[in-house]
N, C-alpha and C. Protein backbone atom coordinates (compact mmCIF):
# COMPACT_ATOMS: atom_id res chain seq x y z
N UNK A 1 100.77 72.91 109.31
CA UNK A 1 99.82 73.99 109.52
C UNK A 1 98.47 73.56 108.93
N UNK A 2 97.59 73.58 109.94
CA UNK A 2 96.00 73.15 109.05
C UNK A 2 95.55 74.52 108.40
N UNK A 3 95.02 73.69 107.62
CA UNK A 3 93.58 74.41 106.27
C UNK A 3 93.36 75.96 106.84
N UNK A 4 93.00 76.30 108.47
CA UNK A 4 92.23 77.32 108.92
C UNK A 4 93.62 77.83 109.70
N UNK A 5 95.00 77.35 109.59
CA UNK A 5 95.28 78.45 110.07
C UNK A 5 96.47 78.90 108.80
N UNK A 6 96.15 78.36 107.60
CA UNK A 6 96.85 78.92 106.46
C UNK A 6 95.64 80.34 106.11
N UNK A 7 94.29 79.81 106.01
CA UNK A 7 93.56 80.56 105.85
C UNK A 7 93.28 81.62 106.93
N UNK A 8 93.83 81.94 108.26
CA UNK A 8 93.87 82.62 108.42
C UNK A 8 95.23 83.91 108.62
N UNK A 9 96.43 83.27 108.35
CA UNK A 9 97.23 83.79 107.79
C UNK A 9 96.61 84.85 106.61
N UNK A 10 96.28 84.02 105.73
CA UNK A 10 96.18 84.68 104.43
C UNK A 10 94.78 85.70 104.84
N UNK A 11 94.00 85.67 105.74
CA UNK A 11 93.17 86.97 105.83
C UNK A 11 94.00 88.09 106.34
N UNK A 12 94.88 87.74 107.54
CA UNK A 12 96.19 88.58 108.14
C UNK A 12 96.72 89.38 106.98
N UNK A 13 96.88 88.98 105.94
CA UNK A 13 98.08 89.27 104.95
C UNK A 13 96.79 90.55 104.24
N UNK A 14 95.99 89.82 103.98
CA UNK A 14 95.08 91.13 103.25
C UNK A 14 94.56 92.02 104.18
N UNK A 15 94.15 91.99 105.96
CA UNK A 15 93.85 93.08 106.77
C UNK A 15 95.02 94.12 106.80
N UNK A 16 96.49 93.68 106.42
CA UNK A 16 97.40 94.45 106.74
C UNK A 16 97.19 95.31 105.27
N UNK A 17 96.88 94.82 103.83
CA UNK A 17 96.89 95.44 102.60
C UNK A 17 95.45 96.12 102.89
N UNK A 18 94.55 96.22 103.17
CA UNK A 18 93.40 97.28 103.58
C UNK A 18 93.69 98.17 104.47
N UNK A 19 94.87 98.17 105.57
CA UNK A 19 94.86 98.92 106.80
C UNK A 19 95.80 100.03 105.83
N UNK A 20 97.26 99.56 104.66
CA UNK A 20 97.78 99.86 103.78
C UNK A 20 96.64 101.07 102.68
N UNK A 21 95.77 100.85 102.40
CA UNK A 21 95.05 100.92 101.55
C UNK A 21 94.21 102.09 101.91
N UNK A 22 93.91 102.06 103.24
CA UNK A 22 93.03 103.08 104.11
C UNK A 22 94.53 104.51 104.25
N UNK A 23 95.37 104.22 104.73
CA UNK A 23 96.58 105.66 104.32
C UNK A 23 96.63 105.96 103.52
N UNK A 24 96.96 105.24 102.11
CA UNK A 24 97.06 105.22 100.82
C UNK A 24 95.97 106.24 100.69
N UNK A 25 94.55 105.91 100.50
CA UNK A 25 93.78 106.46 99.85
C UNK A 25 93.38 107.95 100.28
N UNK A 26 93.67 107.81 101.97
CA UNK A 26 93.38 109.14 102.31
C UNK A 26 94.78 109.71 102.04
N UNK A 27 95.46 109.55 102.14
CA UNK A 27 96.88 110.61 101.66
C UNK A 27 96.68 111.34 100.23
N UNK A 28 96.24 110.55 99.47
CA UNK A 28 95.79 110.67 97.80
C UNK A 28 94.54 111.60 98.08
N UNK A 29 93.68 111.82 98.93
CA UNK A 29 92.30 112.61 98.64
C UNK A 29 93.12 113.79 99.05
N UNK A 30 94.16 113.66 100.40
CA UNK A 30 94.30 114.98 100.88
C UNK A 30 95.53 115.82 99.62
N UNK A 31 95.84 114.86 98.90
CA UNK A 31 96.87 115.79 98.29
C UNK A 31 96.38 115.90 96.72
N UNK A 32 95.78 115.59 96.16
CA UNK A 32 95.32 116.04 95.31
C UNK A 32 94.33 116.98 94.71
N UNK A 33 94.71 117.83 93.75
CA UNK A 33 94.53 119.34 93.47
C UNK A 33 94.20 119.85 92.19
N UNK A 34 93.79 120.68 92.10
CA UNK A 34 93.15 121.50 90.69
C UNK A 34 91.73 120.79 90.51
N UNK A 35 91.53 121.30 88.91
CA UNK A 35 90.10 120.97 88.71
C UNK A 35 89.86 119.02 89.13
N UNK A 36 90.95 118.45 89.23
CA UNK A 36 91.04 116.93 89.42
C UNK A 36 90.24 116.96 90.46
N UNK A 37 90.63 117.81 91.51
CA UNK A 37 90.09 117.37 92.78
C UNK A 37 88.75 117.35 92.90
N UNK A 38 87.73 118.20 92.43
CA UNK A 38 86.51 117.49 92.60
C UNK A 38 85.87 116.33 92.39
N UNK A 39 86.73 115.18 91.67
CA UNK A 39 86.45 114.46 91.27
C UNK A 39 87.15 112.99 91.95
N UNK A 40 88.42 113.36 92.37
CA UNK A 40 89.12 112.44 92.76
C UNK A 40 88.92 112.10 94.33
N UNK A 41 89.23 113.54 94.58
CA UNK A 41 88.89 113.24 96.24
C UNK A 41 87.56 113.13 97.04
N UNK A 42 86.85 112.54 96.57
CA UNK A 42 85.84 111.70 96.56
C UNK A 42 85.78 110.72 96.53
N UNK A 43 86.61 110.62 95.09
CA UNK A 43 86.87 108.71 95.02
C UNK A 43 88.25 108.38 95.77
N UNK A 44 88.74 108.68 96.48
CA UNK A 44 89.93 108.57 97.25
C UNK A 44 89.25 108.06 98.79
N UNK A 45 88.36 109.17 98.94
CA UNK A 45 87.94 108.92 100.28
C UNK A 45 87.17 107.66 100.12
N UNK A 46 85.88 107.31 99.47
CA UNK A 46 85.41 106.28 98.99
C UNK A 46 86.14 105.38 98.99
N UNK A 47 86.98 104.81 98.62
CA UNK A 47 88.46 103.65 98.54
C UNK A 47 88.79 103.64 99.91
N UNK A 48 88.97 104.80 100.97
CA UNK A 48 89.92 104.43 102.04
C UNK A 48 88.18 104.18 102.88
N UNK A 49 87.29 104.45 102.91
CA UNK A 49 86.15 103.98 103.51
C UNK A 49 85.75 102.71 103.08
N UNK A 50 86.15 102.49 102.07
CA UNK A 50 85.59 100.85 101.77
C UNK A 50 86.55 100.06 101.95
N UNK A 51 87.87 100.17 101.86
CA UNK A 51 89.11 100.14 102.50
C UNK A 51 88.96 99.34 104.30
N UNK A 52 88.08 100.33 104.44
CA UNK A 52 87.90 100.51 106.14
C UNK A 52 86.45 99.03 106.57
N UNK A 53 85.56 99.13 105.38
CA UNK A 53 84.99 98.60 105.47
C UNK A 53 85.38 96.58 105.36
N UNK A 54 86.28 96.76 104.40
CA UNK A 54 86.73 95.53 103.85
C UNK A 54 87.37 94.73 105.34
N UNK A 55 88.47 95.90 105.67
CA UNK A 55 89.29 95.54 106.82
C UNK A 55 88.34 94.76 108.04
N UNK A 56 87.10 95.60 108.04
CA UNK A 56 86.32 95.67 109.06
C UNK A 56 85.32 93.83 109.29
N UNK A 57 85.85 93.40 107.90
CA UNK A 57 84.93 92.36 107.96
C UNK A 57 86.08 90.95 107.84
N UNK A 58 87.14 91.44 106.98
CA UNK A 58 88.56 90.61 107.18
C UNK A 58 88.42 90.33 108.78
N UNK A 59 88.49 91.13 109.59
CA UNK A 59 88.52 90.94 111.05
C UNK A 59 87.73 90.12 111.81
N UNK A 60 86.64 90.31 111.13
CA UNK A 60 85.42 89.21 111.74
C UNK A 60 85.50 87.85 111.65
N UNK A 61 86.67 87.89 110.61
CA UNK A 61 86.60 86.65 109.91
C UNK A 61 87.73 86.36 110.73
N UNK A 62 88.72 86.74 110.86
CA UNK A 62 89.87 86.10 111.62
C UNK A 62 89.54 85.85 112.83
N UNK A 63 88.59 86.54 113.60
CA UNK A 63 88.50 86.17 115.00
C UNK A 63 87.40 84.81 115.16
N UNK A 64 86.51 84.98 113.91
CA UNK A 64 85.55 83.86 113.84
C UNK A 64 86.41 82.80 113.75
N UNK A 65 87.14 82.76 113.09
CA UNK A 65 88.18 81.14 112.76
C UNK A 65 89.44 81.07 114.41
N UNK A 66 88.85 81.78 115.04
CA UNK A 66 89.91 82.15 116.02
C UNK A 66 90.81 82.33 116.11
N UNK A 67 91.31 83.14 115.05
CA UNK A 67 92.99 84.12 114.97
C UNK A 67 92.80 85.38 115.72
N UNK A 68 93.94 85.59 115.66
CA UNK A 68 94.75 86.98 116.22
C UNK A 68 94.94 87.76 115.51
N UNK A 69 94.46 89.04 114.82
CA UNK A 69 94.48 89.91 113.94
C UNK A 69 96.03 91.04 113.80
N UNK A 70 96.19 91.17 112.93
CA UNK A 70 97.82 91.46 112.66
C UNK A 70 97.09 93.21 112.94
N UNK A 71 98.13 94.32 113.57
CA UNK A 71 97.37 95.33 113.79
C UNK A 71 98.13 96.56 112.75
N UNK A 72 99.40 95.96 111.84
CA UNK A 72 99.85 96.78 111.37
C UNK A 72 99.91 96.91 109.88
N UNK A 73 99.77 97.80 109.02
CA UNK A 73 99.64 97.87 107.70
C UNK A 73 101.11 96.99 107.10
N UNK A 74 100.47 96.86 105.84
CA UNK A 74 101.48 95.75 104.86
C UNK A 74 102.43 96.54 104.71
N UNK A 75 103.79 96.15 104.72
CA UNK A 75 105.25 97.03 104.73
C UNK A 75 105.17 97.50 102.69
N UNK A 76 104.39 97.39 102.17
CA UNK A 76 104.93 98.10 100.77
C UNK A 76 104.72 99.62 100.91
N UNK A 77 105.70 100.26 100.54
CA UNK A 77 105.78 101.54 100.58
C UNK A 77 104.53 102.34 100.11
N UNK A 78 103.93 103.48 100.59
CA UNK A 78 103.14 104.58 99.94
C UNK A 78 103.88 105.40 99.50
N UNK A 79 104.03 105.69 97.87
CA UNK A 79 104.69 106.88 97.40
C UNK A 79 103.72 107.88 97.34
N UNK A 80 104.38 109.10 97.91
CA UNK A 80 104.23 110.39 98.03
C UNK A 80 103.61 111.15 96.46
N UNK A 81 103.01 111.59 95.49
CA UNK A 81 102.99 112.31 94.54
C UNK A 81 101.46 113.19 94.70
N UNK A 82 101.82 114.39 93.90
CA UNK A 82 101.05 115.04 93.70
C UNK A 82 100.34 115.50 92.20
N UNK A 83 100.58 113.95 91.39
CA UNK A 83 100.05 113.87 89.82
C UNK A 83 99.38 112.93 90.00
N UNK A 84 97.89 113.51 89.65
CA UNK A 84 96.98 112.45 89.58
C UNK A 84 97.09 111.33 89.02
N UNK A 85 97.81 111.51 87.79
CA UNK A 85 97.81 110.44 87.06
C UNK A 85 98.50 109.25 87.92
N UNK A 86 99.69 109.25 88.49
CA UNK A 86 100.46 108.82 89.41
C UNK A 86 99.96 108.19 90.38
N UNK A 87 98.43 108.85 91.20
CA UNK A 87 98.40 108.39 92.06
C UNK A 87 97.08 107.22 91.85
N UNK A 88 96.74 107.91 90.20
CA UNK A 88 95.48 106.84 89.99
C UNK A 88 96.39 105.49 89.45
N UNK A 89 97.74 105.71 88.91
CA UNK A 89 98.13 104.19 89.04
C UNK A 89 98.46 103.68 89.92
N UNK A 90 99.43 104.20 90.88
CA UNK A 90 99.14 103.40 92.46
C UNK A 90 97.83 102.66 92.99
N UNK A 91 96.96 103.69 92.75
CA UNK A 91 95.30 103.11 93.31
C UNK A 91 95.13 101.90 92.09
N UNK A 92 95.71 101.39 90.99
CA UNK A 92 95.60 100.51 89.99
C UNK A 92 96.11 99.37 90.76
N UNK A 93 97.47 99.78 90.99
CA UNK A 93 98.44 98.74 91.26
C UNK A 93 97.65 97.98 92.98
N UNK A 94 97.20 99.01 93.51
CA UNK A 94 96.84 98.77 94.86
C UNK A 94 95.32 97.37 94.89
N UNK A 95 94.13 97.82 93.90
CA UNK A 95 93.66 97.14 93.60
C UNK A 95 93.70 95.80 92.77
N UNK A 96 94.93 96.24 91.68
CA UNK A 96 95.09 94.43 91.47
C UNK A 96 94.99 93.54 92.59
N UNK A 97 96.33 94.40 93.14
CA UNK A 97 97.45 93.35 94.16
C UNK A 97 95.44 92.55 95.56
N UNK A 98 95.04 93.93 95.72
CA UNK A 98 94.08 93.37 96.85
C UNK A 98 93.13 92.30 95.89
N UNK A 99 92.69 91.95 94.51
CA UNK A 99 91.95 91.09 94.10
C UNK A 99 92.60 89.77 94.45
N UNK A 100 94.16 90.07 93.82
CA UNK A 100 94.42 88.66 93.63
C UNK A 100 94.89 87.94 95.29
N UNK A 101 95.30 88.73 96.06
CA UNK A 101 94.58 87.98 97.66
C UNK A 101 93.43 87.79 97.55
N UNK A 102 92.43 88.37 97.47
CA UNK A 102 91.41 87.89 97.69
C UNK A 102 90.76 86.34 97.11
N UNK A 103 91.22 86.67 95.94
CA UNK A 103 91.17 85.39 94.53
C UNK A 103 91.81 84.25 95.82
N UNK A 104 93.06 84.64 96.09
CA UNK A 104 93.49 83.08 96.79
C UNK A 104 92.89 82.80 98.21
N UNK A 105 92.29 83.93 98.77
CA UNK A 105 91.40 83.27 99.67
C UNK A 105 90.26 82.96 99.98
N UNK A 106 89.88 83.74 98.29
CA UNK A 106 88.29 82.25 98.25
C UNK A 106 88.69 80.92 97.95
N UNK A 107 89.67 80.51 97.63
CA UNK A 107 90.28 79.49 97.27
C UNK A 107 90.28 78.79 98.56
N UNK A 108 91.07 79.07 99.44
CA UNK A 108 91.34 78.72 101.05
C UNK A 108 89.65 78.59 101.63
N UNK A 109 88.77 79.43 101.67
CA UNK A 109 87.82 79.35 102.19
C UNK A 109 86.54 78.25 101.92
N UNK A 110 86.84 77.86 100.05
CA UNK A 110 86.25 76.77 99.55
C UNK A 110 86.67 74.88 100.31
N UNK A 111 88.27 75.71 100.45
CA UNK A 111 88.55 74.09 101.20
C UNK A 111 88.09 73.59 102.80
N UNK A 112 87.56 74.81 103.29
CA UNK A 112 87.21 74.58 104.82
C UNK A 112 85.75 74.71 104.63
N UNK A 113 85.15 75.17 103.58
CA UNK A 113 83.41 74.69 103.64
C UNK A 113 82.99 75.50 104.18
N UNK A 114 83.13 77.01 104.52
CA UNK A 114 82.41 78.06 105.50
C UNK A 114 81.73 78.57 104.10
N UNK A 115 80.67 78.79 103.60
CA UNK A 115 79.60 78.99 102.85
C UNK A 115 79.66 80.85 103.29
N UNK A 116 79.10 80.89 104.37
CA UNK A 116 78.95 82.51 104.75
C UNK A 116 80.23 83.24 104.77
N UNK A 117 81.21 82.33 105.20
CA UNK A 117 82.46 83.28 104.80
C UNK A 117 82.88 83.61 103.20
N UNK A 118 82.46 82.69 102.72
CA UNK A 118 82.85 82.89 101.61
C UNK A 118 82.23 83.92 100.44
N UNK A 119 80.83 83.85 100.91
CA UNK A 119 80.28 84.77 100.65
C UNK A 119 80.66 86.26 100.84
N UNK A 120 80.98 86.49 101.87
CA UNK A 120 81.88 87.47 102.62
C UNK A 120 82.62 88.43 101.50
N UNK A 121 83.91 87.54 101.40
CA UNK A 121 85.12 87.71 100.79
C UNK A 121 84.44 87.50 99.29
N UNK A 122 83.45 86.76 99.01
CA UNK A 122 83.47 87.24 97.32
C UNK A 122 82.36 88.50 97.45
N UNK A 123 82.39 89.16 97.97
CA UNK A 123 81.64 90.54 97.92
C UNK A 123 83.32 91.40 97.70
N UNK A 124 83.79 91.09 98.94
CA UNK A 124 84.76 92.16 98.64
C UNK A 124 85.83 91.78 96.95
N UNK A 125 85.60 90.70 97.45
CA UNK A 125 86.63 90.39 95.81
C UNK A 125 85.57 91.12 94.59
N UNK A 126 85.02 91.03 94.37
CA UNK A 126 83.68 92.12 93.19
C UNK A 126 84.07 92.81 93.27
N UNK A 127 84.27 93.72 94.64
CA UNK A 127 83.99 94.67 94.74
C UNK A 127 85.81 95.59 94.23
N UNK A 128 86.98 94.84 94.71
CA UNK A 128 88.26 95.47 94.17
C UNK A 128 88.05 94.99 92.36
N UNK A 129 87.14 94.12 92.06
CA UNK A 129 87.19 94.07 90.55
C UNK A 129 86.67 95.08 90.09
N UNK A 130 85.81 95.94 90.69
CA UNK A 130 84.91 96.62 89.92
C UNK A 130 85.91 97.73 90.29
N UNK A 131 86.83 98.38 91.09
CA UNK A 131 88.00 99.19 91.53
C UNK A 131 89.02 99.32 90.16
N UNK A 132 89.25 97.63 90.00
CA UNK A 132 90.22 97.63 88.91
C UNK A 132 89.66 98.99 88.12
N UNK A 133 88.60 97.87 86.91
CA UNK A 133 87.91 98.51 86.24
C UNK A 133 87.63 100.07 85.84
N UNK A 134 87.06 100.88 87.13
CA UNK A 134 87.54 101.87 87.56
C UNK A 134 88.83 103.11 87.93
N UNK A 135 89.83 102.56 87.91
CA UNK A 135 90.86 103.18 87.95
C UNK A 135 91.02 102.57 86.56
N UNK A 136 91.19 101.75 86.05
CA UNK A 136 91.76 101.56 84.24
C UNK A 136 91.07 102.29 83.57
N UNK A 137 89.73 102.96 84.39
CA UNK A 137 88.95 103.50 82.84
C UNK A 137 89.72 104.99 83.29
N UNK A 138 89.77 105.59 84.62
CA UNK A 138 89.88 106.74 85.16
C UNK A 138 91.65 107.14 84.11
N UNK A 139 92.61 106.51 84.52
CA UNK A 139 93.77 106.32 83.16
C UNK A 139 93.91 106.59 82.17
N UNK A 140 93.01 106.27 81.42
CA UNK A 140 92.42 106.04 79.82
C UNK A 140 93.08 107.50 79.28
């Protein structure tokens, strides 16, 4: 398997964890309640829109390298809860997991020399760091 079509595997693998990520987050805005909710479901929707956004550019990228884009979300389960706390660690767990794809496919993208792609993907990689961050402080 060459360089570009490991690397595009591995964009496959993270469009399916954003398409994941986009249910996730809106399920979490729509079910969460009390005084939380002014606060959360905002940042819920925010996540499944940037979510949407991330996906949106994963895609560009797979068709630019000339792949075939996977059309279905990543098989890890969305649990159901209606405790914030609960669902702000899911949104924890959700953002590790999307850095450290990302981490390995700036890695992949350094070995094929695409400069603008890479650029790309380290926007979105910042950008689930600064997510981490965010849900660890939201926890606290």
């Amino acid at each position: 398997m060459s360089s570009v079509d490991m690397l595009i595997e591995k964009l496959n693998q993270a469009l399916a964890f954003e398409l994941r990520a986009i249910n996730m987050y809106a399920h979490y805005a729509a079910y969460v309640n009390g005084i939380n909710r002014i606060h959360l479901n905002p940042l819920f929707t925010t996540e499944a829109t940037e979510s949407i956004q991330h996906a949106n550019i994963v895609r560009g990228a797979i068709v630019k390298l000339g792949g075939i884009c996977v059309t279905e979300r990543h098989a890890s389960e969305i649990v159901h809860t209606e405790d914030y706390n609960e669902m702000l660690k899911f949104a924890l767990d959700t953002e590790k997991y999307a850095s450290e794809l990302y981490h390995g496919i700036l890695k992949s993208v350094e070995q094929i020399g695409d400069d603008e792609l890479f650029d790309s993907i380290e926007g979105i990689y910042f950008s689930e760091l600064r997510s981490i961050e965010e849900m660890r402080m939201l926890i606290q």
